[in-house]
N, C-alpha and C. Protein backbone atom coordinates (compact mmCIF):
# COMPACT_ATOMS: atom_id res chain seq x y z
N UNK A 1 0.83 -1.19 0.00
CA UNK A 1 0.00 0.00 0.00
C UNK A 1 0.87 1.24 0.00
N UNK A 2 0.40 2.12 -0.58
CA UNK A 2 0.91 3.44 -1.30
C UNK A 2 0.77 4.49 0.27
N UNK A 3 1.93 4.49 0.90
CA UNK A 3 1.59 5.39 2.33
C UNK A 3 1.76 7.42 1.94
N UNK A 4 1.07 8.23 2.40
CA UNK A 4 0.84 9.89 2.22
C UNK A 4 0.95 10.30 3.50
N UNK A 5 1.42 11.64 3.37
CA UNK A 5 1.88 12.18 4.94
C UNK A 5 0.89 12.70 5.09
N UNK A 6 0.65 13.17 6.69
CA UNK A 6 -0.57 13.96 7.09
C UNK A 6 -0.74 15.23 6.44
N UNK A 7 -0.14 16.01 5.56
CA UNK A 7 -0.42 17.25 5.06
C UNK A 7 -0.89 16.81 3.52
N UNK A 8 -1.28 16.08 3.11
CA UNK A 8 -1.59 15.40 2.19
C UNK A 8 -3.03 14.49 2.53
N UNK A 9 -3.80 14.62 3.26
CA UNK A 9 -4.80 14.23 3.72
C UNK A 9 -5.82 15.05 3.74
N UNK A 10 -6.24 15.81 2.66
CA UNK A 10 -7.30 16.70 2.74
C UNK A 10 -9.01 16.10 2.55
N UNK A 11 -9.30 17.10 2.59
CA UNK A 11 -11.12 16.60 2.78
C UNK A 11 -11.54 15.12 1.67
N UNK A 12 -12.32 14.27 2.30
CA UNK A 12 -12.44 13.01 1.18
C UNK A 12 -11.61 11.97 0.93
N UNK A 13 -10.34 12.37 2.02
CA UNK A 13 -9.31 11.19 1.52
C UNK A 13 -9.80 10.62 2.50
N UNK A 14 -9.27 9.23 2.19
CA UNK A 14 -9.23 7.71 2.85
C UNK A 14 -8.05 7.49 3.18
N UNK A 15 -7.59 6.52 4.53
CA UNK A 15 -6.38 5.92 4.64
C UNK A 15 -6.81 4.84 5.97
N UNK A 16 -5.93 4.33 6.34
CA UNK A 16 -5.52 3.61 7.42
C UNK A 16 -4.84 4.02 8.13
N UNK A 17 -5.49 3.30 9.73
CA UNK A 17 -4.19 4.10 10.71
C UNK A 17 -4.59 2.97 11.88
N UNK A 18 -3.95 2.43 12.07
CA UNK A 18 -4.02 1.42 13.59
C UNK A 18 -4.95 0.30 13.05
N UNK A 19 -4.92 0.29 11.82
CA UNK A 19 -5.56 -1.06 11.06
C UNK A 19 -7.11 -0.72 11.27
N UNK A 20 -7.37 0.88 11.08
CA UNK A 20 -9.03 0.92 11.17
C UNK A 20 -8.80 2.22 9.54
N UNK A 21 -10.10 1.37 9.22
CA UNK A 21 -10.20 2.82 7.74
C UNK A 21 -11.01 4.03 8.34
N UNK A 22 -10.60 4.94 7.66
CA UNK A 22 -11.01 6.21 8.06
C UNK A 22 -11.21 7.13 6.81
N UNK A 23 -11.99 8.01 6.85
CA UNK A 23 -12.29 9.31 5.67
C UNK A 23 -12.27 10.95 6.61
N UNK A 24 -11.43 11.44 5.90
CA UNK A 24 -11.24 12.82 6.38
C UNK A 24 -12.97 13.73 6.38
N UNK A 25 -12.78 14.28 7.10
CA UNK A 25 -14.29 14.96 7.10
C UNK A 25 -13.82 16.48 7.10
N UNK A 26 -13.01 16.98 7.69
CA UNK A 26 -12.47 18.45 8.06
C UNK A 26 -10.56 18.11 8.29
N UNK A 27 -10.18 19.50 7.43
CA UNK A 27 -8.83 18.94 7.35
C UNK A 27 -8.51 20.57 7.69
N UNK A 28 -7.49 20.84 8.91
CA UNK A 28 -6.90 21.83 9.58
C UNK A 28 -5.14 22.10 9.63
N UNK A 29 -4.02 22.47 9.20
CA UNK A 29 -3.29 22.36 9.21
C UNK A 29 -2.67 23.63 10.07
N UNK A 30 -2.32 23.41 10.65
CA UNK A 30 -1.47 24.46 11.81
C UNK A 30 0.40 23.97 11.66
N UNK A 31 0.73 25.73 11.51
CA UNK A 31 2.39 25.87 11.36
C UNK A 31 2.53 26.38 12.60
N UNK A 32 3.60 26.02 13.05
CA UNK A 32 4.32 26.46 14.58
C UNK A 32 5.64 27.03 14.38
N UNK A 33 5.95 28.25 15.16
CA UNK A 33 7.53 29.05 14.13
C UNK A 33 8.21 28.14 14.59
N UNK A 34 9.43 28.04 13.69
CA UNK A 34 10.46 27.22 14.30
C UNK A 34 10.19 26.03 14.56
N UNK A 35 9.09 25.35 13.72
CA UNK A 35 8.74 23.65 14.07
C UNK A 35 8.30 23.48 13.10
N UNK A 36 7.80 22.03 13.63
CA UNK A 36 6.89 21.64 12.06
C UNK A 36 5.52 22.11 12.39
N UNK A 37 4.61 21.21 12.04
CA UNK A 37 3.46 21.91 12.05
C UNK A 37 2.46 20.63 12.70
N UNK A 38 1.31 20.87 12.78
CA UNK A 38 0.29 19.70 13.11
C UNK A 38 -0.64 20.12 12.14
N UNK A 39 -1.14 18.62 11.96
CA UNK A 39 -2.25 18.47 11.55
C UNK A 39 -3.33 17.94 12.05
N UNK A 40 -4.79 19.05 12.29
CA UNK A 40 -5.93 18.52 13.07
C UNK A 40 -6.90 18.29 12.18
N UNK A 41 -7.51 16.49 12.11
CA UNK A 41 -8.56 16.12 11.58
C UNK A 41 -9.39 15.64 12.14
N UNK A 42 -10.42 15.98 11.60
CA UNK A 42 -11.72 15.48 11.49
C UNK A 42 -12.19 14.68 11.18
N UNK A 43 -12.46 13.19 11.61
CA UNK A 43 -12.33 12.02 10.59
C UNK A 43 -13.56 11.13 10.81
N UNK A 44 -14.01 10.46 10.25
CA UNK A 44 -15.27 9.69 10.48
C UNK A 44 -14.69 8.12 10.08
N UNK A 45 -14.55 7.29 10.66
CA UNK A 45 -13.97 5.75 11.16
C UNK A 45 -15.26 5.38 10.28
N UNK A 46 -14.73 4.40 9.39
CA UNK A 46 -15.69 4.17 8.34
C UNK A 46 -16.01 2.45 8.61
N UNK A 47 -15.95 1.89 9.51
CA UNK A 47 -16.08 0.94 10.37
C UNK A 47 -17.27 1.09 11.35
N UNK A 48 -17.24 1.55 11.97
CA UNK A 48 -18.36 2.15 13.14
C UNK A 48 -19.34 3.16 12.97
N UNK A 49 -18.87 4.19 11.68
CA UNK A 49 -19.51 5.47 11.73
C UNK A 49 -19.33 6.46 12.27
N UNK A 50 -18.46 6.29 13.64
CA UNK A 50 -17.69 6.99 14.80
C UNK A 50 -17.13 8.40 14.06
N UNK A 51 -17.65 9.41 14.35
CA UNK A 51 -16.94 10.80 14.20
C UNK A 51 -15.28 10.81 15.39
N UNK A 52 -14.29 10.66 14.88
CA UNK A 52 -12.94 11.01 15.84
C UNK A 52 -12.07 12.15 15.23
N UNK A 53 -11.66 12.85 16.05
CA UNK A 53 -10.28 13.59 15.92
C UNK A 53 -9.46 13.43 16.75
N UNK A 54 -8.30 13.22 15.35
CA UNK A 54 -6.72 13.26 15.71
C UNK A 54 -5.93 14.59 14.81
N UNK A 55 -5.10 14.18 15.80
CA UNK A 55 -3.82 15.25 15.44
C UNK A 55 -2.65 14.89 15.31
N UNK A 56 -1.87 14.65 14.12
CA UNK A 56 -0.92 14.39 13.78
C UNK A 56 0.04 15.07 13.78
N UNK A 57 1.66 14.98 13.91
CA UNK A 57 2.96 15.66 13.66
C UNK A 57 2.89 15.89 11.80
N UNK A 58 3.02 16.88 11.18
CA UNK A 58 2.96 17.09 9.95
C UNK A 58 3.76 16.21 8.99
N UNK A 59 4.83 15.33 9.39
CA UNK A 59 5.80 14.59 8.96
C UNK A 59 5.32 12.69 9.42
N UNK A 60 4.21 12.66 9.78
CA UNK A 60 3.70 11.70 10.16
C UNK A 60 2.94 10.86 8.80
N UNK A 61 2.84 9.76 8.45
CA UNK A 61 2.97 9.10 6.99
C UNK A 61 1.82 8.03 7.25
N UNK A 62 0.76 7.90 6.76
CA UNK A 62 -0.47 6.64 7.23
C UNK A 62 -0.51 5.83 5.57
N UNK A 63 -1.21 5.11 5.75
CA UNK A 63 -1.42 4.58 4.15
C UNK A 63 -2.57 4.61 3.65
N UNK A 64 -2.34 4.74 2.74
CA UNK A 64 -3.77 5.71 1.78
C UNK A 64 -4.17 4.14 1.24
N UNK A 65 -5.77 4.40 1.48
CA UNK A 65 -6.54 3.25 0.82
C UNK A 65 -7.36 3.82 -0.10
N UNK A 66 -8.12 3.20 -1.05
CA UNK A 66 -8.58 3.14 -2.25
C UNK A 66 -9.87 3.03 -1.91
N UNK A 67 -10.95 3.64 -1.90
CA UNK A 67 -12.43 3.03 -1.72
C UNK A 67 -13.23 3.10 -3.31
N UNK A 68 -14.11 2.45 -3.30
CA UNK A 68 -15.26 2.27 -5.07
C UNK A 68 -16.28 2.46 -4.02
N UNK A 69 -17.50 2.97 -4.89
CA UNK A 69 -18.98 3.36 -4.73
C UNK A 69 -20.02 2.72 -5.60
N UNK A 70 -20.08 1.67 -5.28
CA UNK A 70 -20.50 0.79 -6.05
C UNK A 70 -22.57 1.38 -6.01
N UNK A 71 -23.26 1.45 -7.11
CA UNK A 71 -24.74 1.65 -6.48
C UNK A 71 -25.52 -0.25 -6.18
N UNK A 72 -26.38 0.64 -4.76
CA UNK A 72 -27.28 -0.82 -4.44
C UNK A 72 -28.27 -0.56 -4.71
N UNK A 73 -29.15 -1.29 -3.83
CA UNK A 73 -30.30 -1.36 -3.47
C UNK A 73 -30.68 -1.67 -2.35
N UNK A 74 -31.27 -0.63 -1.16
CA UNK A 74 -31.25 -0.99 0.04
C UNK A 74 -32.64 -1.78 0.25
N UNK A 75 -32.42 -3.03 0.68
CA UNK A 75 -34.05 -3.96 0.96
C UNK A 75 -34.55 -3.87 2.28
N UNK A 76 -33.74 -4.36 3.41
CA UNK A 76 -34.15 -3.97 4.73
C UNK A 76 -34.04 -4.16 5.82
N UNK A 77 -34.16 -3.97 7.02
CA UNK A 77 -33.12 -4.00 8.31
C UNK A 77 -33.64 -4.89 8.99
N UNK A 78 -32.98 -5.19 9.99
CA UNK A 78 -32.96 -5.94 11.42
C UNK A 78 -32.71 -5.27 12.38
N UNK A 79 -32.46 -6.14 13.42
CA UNK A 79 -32.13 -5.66 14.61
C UNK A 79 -30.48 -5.63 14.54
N UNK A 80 -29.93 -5.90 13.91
CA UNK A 80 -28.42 -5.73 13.60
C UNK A 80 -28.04 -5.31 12.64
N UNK A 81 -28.29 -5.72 11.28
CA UNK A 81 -27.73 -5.44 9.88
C UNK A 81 -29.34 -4.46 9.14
N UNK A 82 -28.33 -3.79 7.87
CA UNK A 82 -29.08 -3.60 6.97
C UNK A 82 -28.51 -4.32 5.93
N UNK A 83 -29.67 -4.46 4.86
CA UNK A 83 -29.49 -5.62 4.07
C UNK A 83 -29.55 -4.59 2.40
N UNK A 84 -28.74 -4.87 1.49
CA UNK A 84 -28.76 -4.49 0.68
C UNK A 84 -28.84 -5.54 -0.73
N UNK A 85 -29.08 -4.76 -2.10
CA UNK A 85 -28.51 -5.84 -3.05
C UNK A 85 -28.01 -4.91 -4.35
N UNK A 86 -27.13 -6.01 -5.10
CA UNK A 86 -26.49 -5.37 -6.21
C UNK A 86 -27.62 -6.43 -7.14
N UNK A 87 -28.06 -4.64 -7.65
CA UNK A 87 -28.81 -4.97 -9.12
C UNK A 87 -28.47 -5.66 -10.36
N UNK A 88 -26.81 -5.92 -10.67
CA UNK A 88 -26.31 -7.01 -11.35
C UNK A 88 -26.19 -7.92 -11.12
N UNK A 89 -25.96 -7.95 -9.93
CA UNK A 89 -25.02 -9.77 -9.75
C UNK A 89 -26.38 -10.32 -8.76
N UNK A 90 -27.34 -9.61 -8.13
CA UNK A 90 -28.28 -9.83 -7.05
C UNK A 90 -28.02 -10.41 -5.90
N UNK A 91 -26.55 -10.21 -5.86
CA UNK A 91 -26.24 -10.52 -4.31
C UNK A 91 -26.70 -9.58 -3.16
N UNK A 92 -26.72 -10.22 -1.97
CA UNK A 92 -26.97 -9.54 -0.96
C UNK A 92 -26.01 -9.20 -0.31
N UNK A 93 -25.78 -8.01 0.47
CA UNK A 93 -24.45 -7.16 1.18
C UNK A 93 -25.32 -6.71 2.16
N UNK A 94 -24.74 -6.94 3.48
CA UNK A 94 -24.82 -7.16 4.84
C UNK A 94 -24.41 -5.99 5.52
N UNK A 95 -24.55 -4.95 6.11
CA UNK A 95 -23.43 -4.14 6.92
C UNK A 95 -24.14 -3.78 8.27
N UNK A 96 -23.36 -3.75 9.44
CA UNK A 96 -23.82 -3.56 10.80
C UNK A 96 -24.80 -2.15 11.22
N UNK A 97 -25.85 -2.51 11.44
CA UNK A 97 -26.65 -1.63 11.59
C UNK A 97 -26.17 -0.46 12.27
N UNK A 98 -25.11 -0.38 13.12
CA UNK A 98 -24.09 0.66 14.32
C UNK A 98 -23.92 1.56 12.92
N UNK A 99 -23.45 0.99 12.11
CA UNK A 99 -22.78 1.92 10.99
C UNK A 99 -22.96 2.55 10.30
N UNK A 100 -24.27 2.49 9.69
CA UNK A 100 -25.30 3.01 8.65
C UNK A 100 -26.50 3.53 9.77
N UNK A 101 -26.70 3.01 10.71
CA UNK A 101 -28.08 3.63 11.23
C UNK A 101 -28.52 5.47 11.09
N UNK A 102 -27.46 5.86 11.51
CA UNK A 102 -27.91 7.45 11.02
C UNK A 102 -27.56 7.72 9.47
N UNK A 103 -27.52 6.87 9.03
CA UNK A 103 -27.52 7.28 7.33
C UNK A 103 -28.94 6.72 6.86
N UNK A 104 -29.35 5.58 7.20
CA UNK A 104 -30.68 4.84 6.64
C UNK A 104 -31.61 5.62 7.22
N UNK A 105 -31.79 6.52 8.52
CA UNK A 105 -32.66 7.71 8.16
C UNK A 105 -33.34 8.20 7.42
N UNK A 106 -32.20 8.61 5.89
CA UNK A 106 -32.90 9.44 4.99
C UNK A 106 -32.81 8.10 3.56
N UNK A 107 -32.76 7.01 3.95
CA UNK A 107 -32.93 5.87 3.04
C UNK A 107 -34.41 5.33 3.21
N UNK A 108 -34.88 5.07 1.83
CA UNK A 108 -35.80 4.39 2.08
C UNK A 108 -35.90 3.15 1.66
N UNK A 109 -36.69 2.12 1.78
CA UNK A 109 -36.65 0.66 1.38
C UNK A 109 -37.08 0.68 -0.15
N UNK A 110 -36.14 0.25 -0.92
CA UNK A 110 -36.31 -0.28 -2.29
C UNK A 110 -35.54 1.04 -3.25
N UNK A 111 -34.95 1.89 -2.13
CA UNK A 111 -34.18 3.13 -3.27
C UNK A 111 -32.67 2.65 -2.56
N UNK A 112 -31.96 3.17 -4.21
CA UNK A 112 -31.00 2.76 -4.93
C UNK A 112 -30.18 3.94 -4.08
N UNK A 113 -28.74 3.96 -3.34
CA UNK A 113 -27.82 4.40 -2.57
C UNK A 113 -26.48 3.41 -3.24
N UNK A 114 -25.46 4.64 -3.06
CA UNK A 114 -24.20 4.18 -3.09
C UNK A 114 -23.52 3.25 -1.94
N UNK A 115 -22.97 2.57 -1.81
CA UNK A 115 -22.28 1.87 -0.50
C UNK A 115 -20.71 2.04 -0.99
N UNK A 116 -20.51 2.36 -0.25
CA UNK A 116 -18.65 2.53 -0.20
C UNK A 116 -17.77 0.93 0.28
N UNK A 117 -17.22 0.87 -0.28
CA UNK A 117 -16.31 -0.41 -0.74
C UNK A 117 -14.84 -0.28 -0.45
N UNK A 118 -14.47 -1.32 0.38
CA UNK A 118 -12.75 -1.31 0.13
C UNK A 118 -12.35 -2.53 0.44
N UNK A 119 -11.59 -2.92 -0.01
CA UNK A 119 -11.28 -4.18 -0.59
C UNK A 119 -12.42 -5.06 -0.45
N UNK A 120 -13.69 -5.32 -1.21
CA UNK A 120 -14.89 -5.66 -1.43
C UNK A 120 -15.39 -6.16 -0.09
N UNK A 121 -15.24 -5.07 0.93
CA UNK A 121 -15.79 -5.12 2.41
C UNK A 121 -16.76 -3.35 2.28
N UNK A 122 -18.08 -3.75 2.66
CA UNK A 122 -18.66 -2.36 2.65
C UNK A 122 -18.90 -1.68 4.05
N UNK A 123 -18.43 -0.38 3.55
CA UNK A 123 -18.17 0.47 4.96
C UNK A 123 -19.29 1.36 5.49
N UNK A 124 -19.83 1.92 4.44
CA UNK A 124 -20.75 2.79 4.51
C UNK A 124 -21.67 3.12 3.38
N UNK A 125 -23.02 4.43 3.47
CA UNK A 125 -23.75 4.82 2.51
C UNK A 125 -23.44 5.77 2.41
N UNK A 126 -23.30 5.78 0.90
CA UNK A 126 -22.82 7.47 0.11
C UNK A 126 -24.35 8.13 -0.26
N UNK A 127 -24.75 8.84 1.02
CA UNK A 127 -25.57 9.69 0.74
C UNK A 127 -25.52 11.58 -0.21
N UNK A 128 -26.46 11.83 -1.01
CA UNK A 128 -26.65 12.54 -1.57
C UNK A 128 -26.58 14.16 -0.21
N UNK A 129 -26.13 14.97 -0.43
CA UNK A 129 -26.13 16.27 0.59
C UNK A 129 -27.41 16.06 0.83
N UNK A 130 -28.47 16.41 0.30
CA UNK A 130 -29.91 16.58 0.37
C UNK A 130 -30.67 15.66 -0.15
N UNK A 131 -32.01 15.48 0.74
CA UNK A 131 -32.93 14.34 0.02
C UNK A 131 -34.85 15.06 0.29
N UNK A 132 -35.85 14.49 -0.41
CA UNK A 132 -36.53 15.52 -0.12
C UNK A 132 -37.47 14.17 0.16
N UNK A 133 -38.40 15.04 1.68
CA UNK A 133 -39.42 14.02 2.08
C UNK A 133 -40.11 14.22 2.49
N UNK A 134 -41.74 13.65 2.52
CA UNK A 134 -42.78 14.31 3.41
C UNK A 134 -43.27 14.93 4.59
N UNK A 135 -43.70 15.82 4.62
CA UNK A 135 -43.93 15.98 5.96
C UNK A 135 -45.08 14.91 6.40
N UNK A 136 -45.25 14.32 7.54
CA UNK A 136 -46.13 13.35 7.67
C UNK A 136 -47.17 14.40 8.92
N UNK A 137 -46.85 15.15 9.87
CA UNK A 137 -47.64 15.41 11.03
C UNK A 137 -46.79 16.67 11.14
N UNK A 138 -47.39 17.88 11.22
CA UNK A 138 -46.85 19.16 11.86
C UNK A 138 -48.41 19.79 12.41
N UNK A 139 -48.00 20.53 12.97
CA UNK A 139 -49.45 21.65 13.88
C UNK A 139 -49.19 22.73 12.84
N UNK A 140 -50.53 23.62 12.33
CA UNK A 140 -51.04 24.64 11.70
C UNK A 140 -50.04 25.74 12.05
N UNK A 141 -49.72 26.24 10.90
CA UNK A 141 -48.95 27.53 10.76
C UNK A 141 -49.98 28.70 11.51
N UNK A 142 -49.77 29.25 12.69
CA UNK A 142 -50.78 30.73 13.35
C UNK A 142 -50.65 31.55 12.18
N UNK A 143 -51.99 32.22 11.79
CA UNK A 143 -52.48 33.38 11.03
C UNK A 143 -51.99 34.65 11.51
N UNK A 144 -51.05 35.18 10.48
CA UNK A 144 -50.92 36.61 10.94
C UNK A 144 -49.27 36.77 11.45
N UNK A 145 -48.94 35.40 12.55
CA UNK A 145 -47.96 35.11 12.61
C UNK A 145 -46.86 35.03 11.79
N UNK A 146 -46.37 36.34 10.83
CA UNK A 146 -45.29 36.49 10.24
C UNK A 146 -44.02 36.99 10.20
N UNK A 147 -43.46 36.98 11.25
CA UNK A 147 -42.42 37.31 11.47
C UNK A 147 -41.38 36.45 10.99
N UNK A 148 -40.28 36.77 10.67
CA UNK A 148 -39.20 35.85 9.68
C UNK A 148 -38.12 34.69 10.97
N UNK A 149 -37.76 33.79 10.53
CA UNK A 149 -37.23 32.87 11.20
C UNK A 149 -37.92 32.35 12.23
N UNK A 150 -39.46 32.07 12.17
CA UNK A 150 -40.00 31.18 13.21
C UNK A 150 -40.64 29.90 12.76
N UNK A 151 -40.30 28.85 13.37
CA UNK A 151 -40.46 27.37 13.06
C UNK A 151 -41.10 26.93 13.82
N UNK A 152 -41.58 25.75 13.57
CA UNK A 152 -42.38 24.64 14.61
C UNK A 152 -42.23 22.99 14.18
N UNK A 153 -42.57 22.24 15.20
CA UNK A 153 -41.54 21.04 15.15
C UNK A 153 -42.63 20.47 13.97
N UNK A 154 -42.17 19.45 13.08
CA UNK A 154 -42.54 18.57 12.61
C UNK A 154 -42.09 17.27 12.23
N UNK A 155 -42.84 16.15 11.77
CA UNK A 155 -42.16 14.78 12.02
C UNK A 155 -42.26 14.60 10.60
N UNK A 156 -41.48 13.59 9.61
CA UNK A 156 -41.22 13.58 8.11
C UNK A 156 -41.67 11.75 8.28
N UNK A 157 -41.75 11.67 6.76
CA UNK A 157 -42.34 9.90 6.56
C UNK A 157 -41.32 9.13 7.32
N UNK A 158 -40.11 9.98 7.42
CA UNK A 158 -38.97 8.44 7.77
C UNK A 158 -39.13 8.35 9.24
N UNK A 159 -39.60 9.44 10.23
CA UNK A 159 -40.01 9.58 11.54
C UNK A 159 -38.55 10.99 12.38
N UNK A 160 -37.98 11.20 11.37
CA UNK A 160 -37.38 11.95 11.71
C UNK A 160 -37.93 13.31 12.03
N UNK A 161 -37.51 14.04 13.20
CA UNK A 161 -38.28 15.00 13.58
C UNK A 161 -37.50 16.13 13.85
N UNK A 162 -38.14 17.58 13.10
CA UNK A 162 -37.52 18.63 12.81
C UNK A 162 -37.80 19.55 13.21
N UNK A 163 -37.07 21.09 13.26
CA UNK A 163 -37.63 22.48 12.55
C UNK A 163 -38.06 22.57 11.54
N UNK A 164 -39.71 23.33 11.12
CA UNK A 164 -39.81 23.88 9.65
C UNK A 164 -40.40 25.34 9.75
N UNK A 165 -40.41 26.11 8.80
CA UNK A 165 -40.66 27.30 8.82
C UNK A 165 -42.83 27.25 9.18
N UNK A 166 -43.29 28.22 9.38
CA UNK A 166 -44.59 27.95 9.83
C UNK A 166 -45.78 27.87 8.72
N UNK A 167 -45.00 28.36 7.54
CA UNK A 167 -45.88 27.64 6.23
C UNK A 167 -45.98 26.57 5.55
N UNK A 168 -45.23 25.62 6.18
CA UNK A 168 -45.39 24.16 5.94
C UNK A 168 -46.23 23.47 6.76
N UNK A 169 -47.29 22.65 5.67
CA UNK A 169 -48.10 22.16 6.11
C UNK A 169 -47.95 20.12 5.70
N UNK A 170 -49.01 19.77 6.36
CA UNK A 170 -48.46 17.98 6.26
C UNK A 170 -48.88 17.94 4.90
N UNK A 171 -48.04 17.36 4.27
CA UNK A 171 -48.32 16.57 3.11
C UNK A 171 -47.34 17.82 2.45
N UNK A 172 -46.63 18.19 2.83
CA UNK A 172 -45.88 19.05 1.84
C UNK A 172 -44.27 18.40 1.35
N UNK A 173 -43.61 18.55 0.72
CA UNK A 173 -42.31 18.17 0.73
C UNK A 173 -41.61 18.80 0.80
N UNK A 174 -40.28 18.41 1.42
CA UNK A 174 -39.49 19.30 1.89
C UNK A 174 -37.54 18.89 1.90
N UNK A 175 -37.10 19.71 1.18
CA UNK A 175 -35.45 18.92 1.22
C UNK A 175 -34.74 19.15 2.58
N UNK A 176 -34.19 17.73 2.93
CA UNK A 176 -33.56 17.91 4.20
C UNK A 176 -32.11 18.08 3.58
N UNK A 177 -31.24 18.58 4.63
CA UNK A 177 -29.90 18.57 4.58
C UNK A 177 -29.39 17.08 5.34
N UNK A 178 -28.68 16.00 4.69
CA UNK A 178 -28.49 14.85 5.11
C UNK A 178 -27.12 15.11 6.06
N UNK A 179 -26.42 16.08 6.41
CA UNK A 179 -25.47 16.01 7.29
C UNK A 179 -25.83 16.63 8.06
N UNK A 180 -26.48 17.74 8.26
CA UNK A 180 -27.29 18.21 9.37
C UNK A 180 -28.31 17.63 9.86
N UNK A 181 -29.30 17.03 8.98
CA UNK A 181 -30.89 17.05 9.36
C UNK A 181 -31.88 17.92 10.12
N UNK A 182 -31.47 18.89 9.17
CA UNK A 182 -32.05 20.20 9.08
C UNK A 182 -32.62 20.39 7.85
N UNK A 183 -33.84 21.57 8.07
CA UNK A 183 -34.80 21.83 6.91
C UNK A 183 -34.04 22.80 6.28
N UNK A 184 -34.02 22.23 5.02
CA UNK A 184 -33.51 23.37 3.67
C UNK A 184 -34.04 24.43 3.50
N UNK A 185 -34.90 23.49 2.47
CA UNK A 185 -36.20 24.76 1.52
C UNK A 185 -37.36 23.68 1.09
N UNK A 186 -38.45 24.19 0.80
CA UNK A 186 -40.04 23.54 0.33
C UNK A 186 -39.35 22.73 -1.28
N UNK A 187 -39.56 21.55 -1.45
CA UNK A 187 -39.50 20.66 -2.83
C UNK A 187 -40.42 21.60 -3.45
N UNK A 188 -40.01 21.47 -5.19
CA UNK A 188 -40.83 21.78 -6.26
C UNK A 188 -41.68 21.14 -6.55
């Protein structure tokens, strides 16, 4: 394996480090006079799902891994795994529910998601930034009540439960932000 130093690890890369894969999420590089420098990341352990930061010596060297994004088909969960399949070959792919659970959120059963791959072991779902979904149950926007930036809670088909602005009503659609899960803007 092809090893890259920590200043070479910017947003999206992949590597190994203590025999766990990892993807950069936020990449910080700090110079110190008269030294080297550190590097503080942001990293999401693509094993667990686990958000960690480390900080590396700038001269510090990990090995860069290779991931594919293969598209599935997500079919459906357990109490442990979610269950997927590849639309060519119709195999089924297995991954620990710990890992994907806050991603299958904004998944629904029988839509097509990327799964991330490395050495034909799957790590995770390559979700889209935004996905757009029903509102299922919110309380009536107050009349008159127009003042700018006021929200009220509502719950979406997947059961996820939000802020929305007070002119959204149930049955409306609405794009979430999939790394926040926060309300965007009203679907077209």
């Amino acid at each position: 394996m092809a090893t890259v130093g920590a200043t070479e690890l910017k947003n999206g890369a992949t590597f190994l480090m203590n025999g766990k894969p990892y993807r950069v999420v936020k990449y910080t590089h700090q110079k110190i006079a008269r030294g080297g420098g550190t590097v503080k990341l942001s990293v999401r352990n693509l094993e667990t799902g686990n958000l960690e930061e480390k900080t590396l010596n700038s001269s510090t060297k990990v090995e860069s891994i290779t991931t594919v994004k293969r598209p599935v088909q997500y079919l459906y969960k357990t109490a442990e795994i979610a269950v997927f399949m590849d639309p060519k070959s119709y195999e089924q792919i297995e991954i620990p529910l710990a890992v994907v659970k806050e991603q299958l959120i904004f998944t629904k059963e029988g839509e097509n998601v990327d799964v991330l791959f490395w050495d034909d072991r799957p790590l995770s779902i390559g979700l889209p930034a935004k996905v757009v979904l029903t509102v299922k149950d919110t309380v009536p926007g107050v009349k008159g009540n127009s003042a700018t930036n006021i929200f009220k809670p509502a719950t979406l088909e997947n059961g996820l439960r939000l802020k929305v602005p007070l002119f959204i009503k149930e049955g409306d659609k609405i794009k979430v932000d999939t790394r926040t899960g926060k309300y965007l803007e009203r679907a077209s």
